[in-house]
Protein backbone atom coordinates (compact mmCIF):
# COMPACT_ATOMS: atom_id res chain seq x y z
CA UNK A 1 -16.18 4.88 -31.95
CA UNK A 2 -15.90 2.14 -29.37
CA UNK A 3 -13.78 -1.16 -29.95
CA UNK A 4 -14.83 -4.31 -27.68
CA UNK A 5 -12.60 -7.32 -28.19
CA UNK A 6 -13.41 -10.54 -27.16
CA UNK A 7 -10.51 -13.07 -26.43
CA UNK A 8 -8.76 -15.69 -24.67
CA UNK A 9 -5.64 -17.15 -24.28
CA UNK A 10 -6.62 -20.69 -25.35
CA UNK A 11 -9.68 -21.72 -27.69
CA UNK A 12 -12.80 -23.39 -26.37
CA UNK A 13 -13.31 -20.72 -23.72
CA UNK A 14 -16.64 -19.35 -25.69
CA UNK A 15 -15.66 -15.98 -26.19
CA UNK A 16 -17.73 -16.82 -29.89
CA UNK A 17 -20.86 -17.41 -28.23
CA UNK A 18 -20.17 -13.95 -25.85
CA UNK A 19 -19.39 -12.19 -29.13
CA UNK A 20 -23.14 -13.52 -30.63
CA UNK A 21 -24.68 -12.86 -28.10
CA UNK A 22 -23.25 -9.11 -27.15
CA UNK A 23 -24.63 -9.01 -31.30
CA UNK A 24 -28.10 -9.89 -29.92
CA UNK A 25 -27.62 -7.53 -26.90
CA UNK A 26 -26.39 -4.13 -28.41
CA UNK A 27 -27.28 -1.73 -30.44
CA UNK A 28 -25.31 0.74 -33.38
CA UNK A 29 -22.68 -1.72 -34.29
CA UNK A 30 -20.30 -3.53 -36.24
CA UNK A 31 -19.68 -7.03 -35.89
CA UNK A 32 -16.30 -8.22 -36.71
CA UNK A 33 -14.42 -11.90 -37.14
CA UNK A 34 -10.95 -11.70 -36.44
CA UNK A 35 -10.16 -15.62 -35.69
CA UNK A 36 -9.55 -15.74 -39.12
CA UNK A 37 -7.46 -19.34 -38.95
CA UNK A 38 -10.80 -21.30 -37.73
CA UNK A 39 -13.81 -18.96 -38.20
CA UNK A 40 -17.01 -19.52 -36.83
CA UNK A 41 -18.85 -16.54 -35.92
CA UNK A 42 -20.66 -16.78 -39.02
CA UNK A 43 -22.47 -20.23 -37.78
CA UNK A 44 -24.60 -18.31 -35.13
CA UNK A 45 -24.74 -15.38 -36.76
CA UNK A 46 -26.22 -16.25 -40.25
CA UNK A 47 -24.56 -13.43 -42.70
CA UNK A 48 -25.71 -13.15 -45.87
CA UNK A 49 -22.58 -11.36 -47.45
CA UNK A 50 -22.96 -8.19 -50.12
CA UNK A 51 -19.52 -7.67 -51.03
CA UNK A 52 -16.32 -10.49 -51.21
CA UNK A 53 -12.69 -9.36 -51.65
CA UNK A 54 -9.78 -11.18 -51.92
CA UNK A 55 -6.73 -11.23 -49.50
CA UNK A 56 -3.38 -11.67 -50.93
CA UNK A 57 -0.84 -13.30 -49.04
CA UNK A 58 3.09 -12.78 -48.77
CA UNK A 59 4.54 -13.36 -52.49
CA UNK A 60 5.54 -17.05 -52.97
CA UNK A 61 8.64 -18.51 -55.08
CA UNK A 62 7.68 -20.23 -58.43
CA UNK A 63 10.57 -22.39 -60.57
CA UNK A 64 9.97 -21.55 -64.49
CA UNK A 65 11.03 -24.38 -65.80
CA UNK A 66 12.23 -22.79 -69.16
CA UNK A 67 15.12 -20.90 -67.93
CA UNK A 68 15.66 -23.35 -65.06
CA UNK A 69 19.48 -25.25 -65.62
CA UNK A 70 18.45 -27.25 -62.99
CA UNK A 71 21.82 -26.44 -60.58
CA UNK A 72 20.09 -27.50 -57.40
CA UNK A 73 21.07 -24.14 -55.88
CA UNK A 74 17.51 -23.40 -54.43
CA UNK A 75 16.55 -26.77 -53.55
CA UNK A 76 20.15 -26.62 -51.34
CA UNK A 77 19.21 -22.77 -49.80
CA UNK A 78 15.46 -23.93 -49.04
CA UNK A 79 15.20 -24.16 -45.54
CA UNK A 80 11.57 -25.28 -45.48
CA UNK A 81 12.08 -27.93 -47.40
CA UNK A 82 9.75 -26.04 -49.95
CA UNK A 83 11.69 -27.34 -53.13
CA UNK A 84 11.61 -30.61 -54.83
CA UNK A 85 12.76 -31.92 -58.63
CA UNK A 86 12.74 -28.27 -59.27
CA UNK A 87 9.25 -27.53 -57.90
CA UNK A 88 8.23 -25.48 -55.47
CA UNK A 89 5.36 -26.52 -52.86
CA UNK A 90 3.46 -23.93 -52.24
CA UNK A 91 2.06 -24.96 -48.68
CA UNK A 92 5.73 -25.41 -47.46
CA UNK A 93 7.33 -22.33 -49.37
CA UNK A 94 7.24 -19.06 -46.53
CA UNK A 95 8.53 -16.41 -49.16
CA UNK A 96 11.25 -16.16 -47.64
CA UNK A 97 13.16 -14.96 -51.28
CA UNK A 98 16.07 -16.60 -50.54
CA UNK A 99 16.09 -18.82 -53.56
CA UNK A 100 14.92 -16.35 -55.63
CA UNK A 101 18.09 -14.23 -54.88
CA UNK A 102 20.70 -17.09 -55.11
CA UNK A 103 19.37 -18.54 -58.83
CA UNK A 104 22.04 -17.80 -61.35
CA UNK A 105 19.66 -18.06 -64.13
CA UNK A 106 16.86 -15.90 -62.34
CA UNK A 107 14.21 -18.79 -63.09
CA UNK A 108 12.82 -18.10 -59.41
CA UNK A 109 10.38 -15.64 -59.23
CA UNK A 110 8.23 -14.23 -56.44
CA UNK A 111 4.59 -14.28 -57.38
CA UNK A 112 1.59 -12.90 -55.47
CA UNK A 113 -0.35 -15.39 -53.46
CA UNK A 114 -4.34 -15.74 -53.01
CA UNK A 115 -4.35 -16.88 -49.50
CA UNK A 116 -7.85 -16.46 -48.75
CA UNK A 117 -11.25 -13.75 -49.12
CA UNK A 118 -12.73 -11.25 -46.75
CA UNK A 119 -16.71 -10.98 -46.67
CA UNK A 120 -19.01 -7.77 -45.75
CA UNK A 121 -21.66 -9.16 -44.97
CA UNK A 122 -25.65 -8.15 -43.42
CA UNK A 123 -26.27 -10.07 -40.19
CA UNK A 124 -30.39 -10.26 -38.36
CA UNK A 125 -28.28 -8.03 -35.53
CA UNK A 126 -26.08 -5.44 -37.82
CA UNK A 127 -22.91 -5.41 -40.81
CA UNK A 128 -20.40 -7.88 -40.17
CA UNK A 129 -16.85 -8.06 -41.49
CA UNK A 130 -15.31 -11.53 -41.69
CA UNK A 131 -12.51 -13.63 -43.32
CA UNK A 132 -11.67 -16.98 -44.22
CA UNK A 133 -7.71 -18.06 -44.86
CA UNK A 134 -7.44 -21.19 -47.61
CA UNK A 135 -5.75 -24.58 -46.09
CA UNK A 136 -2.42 -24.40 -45.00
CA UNK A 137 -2.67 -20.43 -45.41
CA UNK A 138 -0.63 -18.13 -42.97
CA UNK A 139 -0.40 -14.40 -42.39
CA UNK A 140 -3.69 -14.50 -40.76
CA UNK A 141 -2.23 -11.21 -38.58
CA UNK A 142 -2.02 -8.94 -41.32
CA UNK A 143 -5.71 -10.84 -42.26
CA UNK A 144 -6.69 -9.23 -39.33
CA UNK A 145 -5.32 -5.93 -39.90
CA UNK A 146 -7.22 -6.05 -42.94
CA UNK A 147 -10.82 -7.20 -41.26
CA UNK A 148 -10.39 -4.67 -38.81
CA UNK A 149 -10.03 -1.74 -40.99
CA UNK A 150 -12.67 -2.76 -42.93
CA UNK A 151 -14.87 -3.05 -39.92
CA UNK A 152 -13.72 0.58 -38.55
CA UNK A 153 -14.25 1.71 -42.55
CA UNK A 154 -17.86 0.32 -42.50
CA UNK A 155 -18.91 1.72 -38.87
CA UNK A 156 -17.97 4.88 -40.32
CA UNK A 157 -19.91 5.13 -43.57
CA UNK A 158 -23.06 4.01 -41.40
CA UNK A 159 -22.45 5.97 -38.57
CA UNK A 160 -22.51 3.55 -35.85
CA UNK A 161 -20.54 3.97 -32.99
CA UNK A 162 -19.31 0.60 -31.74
CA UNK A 163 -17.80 -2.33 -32.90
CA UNK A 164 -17.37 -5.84 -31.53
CA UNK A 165 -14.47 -8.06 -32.19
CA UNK A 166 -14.84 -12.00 -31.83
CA UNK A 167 -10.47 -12.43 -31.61
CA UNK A 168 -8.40 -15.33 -32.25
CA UNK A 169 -7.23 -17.51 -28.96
CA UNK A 170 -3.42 -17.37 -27.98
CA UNK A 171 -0.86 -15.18 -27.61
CA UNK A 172 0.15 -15.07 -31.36
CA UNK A 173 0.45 -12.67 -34.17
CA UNK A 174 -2.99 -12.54 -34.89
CA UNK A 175 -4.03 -11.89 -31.52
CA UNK A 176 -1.52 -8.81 -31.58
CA UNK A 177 -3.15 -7.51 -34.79
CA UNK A 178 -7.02 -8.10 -32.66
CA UNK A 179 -5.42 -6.12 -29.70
CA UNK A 180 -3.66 -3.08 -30.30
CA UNK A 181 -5.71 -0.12 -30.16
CA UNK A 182 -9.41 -1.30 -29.26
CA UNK A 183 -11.11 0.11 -26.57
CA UNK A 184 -11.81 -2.50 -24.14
CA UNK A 185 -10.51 -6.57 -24.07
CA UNK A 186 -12.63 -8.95 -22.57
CA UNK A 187 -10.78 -12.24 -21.78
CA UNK A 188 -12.94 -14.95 -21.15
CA UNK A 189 -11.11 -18.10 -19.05
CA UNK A 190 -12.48 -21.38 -17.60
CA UNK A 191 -11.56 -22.67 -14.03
CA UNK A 192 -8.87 -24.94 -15.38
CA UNK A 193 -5.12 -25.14 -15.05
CA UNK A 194 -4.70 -24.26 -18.78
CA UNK A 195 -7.37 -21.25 -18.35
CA UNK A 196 -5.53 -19.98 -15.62
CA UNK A 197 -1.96 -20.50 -17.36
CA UNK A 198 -3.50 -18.50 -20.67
CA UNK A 199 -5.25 -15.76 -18.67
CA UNK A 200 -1.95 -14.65 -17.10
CA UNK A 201 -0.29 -14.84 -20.55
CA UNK A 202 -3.10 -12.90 -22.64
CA UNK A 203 -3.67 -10.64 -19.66
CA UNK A 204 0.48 -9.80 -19.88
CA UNK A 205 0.51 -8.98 -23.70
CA UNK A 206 -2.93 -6.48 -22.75
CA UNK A 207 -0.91 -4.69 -20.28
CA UNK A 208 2.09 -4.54 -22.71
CA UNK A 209 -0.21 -2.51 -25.77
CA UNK A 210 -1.83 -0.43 -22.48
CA UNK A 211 -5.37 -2.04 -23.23
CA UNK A 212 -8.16 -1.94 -20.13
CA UNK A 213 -9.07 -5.64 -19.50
CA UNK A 214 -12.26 -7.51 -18.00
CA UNK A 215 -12.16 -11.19 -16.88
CA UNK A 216 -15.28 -13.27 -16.98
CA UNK A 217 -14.89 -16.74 -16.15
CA UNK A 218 -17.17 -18.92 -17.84
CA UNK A 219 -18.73 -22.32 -16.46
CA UNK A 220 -17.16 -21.26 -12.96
CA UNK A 221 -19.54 -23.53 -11.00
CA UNK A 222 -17.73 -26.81 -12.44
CA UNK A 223 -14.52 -25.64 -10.75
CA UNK A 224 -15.32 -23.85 -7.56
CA UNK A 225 -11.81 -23.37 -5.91
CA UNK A 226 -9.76 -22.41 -9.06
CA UNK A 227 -12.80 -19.88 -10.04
CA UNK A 228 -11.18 -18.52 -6.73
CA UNK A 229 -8.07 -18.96 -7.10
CA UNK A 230 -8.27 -17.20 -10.59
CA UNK A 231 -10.47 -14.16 -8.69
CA UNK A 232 -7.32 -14.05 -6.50
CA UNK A 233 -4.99 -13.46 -9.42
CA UNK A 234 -6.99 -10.90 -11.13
CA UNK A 235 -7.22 -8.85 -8.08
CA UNK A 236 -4.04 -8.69 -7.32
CA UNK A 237 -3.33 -7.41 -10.93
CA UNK A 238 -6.08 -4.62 -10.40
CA UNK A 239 -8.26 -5.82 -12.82
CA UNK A 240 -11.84 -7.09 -12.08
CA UNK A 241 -13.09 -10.09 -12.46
CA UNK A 242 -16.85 -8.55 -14.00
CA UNK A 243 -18.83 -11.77 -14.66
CA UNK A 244 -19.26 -15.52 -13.65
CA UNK A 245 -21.12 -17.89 -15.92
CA UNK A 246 -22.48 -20.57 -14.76
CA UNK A 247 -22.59 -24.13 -16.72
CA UNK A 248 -25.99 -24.03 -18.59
CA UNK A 249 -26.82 -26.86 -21.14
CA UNK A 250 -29.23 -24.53 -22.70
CA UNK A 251 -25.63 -23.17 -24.19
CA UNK A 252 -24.85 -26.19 -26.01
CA UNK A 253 -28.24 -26.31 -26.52
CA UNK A 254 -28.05 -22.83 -28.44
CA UNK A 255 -24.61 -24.01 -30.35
CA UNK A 256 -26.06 -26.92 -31.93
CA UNK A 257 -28.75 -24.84 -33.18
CA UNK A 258 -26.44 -22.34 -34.72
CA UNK A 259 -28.10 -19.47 -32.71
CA UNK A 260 -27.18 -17.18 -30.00
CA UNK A 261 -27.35 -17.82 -26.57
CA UNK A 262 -29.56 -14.61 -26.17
CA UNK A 263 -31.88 -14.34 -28.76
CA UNK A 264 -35.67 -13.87 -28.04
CA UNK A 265 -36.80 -17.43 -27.58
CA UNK A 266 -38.58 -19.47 -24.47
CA UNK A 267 -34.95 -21.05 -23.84
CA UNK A 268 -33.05 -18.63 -23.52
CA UNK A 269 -33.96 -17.29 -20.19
CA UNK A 270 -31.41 -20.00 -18.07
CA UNK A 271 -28.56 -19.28 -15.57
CA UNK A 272 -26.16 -18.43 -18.27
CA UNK A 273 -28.18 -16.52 -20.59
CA UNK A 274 -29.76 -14.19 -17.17
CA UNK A 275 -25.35 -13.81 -16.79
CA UNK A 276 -24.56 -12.54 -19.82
CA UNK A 277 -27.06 -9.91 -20.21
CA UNK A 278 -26.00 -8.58 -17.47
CA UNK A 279 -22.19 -8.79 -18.23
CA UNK A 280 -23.40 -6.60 -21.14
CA UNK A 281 -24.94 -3.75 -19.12
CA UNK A 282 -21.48 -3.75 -17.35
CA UNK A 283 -19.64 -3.77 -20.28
CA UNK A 284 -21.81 -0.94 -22.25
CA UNK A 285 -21.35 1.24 -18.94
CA UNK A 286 -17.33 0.47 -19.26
CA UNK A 287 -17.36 1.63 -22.94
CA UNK A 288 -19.51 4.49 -21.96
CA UNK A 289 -16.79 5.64 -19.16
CA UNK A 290 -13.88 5.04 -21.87
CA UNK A 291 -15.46 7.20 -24.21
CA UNK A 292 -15.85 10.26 -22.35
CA UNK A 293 -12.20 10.23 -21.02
CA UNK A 294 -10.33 13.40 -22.18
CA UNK A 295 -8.49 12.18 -25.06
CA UNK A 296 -9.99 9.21 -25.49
């Protein structure tokens, strides 16, 4: 089994439309969400989900307000200003425990949180796992931990041998979860300062967990030089740039439609679309190479 993870170090890149349309493009897989803080996957994908599950959060502190003496103790300790007339806000409260350890009269308890739901789901192009936190939710690593498994769990029981991760942007926990262990990380940058900055900071934490990394640079005709300049960098880190997209309005043309870039249809045979199918073929002979490496 074969993990292909999709990132970047900043949003906006469109790693999600990559992710769709390597969907479109491959065969025997498992399609998986993991930018479980803003999801969106789903949009150009279509699921219709079979299964939902809820995902329970770190515990949070609740005030009952029958043993409460109301000594102020907790609302004193809170650091997160989470604690008010004896109430506890549950958007500002980070389960930290503290207060429930310093009450006297043991009115604060820690109580299990519903942060949010995980979906299995049928797609037109294969299963899909994906995940949706509530507002203000957090955790979304251990989120991801969760959609993950459940994406290796479902690739198993149908025998496929690949699955395709759309990750979070940034550096962050989340991305951490997305990373370690998969197969292969595509980072997908832009020819800007900030996609530069964010390549060489994603690119670090993939060296760190020992992952193989592939650049593509997307829209690389609207910034000529720093496309270079960003070719530069990779090779000098060893690692190969393996596509340039070109800016194609058929993309945002495909977006607003809520399809992939890819998918059988007259428009969808423009500079970017002709660049990604090929990036696939590249990246399919990659993950073939990967997996048969002794020990792999």
């Amino acid at each position: 089994m074969q993990e292909l993870l999709v990132i970047s170090g900043k949003g906006g890149t469109g790693k999600t439309s990559l992710a769709a349309a390597f969907a479109v493009l491959a065969r025997d897989k498992v399609l998986v969400d993991c930018d479980v803080d803003a999801a969106d996957l789903h949009l150009l994908l279509r699921p219709q989900i079979q299964s939902s599950n809820e995902f329970w959060g770190m515990p949070k502190a609740f005030i009952n307000a029958e043993d409460c003496n109301k000594c102020g103790l907790c609302q004193e300790a809170c650091r997160f200003g989470a604690i008010e007339d004896y109430h506890v806000n549950p958007h500002l409260c980070e389960g930290c425990g503290v207060c429930s350890r310093l009450c006297p009269a043991g009115a604060v308890v820690m109580r299990d949180h519903l942060a949010g739901y995980w979906y299995v789901a049928h797609t037109p192009y294969g299963p899909m796992v994906h995940a949706q936190l509530g507002i203000a939710e957090d955790n979304s690593g251990k989120l991801v931990t969760v959609v993950r498994q459940a994406g290796r769990e479902l690739a198993r029981e149908r025998g496929l041998n690949l699955i395709i991760i759309d990750g979070p942007p940034g550096i962050g926990c989340p991305v951490i979860a997305a990373l370690s262990g998969v197969s292969l990380a595509l980072v997908v940058t832009e020819p800007t300062v900030a996609g530069h900055h964010d390549l060489e900071r994603i690119m670090q934490l993939a060296g760190h967990f020992r992952v193989p990394v592939e650049v593509c640079i997307n829209k690389f005709d609207l910034a000529p030089a720093k496309s270079r300049e960003i070719e530069e960098y990779c090779r000098a880190q060893g690692v190969e740039v393996i596509s340039k997209i070109p800016f194609d309005e058929e993309v945002a043309w495909a977006v607003s439609r809520g399809v992939p870039l890819v998918q059988p249809r007259g428009g969808s045979r423009g500079g970017a679309a002709r660049a990604v199918r090929s990036l696939w073929e590249k990246l399919a002979e990659r993950l073939d190479v990967l997996a048969r490496r002794p020990g792999h």
